[in-house]
Protein backbone atom coordinates (compact mmCIF):
# COMPACT_ATOMS: atom_id res chain seq x y z
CA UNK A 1 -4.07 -1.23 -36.63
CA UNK A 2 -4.74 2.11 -34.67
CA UNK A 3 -2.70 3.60 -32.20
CA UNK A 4 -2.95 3.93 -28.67
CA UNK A 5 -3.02 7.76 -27.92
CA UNK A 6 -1.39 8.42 -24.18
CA UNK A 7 -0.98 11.90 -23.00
CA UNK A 8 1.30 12.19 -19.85
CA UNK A 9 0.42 15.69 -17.73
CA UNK A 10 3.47 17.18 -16.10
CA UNK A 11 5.12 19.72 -13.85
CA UNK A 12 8.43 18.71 -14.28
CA UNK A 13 8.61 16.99 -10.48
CA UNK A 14 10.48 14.34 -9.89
CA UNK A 15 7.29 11.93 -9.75
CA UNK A 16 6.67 13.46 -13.23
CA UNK A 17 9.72 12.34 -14.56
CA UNK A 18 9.18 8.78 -13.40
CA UNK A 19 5.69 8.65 -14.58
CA UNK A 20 6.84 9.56 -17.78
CA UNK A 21 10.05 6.67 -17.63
CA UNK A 22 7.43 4.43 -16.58
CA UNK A 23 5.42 4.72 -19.45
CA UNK A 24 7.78 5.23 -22.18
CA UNK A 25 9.43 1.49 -20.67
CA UNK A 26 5.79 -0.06 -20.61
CA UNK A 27 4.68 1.20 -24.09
CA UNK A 28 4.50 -1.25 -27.11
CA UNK A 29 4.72 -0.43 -31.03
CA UNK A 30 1.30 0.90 -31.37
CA UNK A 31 1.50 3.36 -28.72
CA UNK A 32 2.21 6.68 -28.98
CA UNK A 33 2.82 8.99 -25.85
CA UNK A 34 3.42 12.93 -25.46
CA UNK A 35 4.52 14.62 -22.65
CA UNK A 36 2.23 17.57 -21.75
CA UNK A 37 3.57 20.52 -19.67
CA UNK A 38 0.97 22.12 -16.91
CA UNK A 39 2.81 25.43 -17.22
CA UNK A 40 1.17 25.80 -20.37
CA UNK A 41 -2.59 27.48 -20.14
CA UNK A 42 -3.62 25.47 -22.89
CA UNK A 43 -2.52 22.06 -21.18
CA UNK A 44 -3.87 23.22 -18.03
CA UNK A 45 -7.16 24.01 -19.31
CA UNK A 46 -7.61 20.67 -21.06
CA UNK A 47 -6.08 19.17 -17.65
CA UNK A 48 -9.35 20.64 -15.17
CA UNK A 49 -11.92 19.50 -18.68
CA UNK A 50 -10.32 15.83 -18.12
CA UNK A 51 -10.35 15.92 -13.92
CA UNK A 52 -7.11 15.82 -13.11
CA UNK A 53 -6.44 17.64 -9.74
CA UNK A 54 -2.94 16.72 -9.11
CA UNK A 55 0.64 15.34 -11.43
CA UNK A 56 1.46 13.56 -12.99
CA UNK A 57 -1.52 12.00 -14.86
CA UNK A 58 -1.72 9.57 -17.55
CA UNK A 59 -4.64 9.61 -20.19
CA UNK A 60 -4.89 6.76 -22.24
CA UNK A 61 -7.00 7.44 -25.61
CA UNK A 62 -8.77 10.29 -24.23
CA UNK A 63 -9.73 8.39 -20.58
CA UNK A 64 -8.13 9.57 -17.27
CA UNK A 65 -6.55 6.50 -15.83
CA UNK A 66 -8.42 5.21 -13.05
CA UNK A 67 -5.36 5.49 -11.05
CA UNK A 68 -4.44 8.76 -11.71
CA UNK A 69 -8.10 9.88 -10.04
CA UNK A 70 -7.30 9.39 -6.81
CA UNK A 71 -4.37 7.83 -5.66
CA UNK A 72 -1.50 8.58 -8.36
CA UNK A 73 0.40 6.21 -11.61
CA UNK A 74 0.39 2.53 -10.78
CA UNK A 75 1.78 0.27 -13.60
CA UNK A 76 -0.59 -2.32 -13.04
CA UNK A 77 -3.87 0.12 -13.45
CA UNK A 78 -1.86 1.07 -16.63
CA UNK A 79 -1.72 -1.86 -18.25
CA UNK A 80 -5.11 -3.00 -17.37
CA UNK A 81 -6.32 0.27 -19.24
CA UNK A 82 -4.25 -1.13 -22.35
CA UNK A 83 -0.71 0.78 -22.27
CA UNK A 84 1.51 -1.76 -23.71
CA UNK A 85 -0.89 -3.86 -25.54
CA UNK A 86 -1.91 -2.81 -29.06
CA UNK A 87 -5.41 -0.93 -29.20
């Protein structure tokens, strides 16, 4: 079974850190998630390649989540893009 790869991009707000609670309580067995900082150059970098303009972000196996686009995390976007199901 592979694993569902979901990178969380942070500043270390407050909406961060409840993006990042939300997640880690929505995530199943097969999921694995890392916290990415957006004071680091690297991270930021690979944050404008991806399209994020604005934190926190979720990116599920490489995808931006469609609700991280435009209007910001939404749990049910998230799990229709698979977080919490095995991939």
């Amino acid at each position: 079974m592979s694993q569902r790869h979901i990178e969380i991009f942070s500043a270390g707000c407050s909406a961060c850190t409840d993006t990042i609670e939300l997640v880690n309580r929505m995530v199943c067995g097969s999921c694995s998630v890392e916290v990415l900082d957006m004071k680091d150059a690297a991270v930021a970098k690979r944050a404008r390649e991806l399209g994020i303009r604005s934190v926190p972000a979720v990116v599920i196996d490489g995808k931006l989540a469609d609700c991280c686009a435009s209007r910001g995390v939404d749990e049910a976007t998230l799990r229709a893009a698979g977080v919490g199901r095995p991939a």
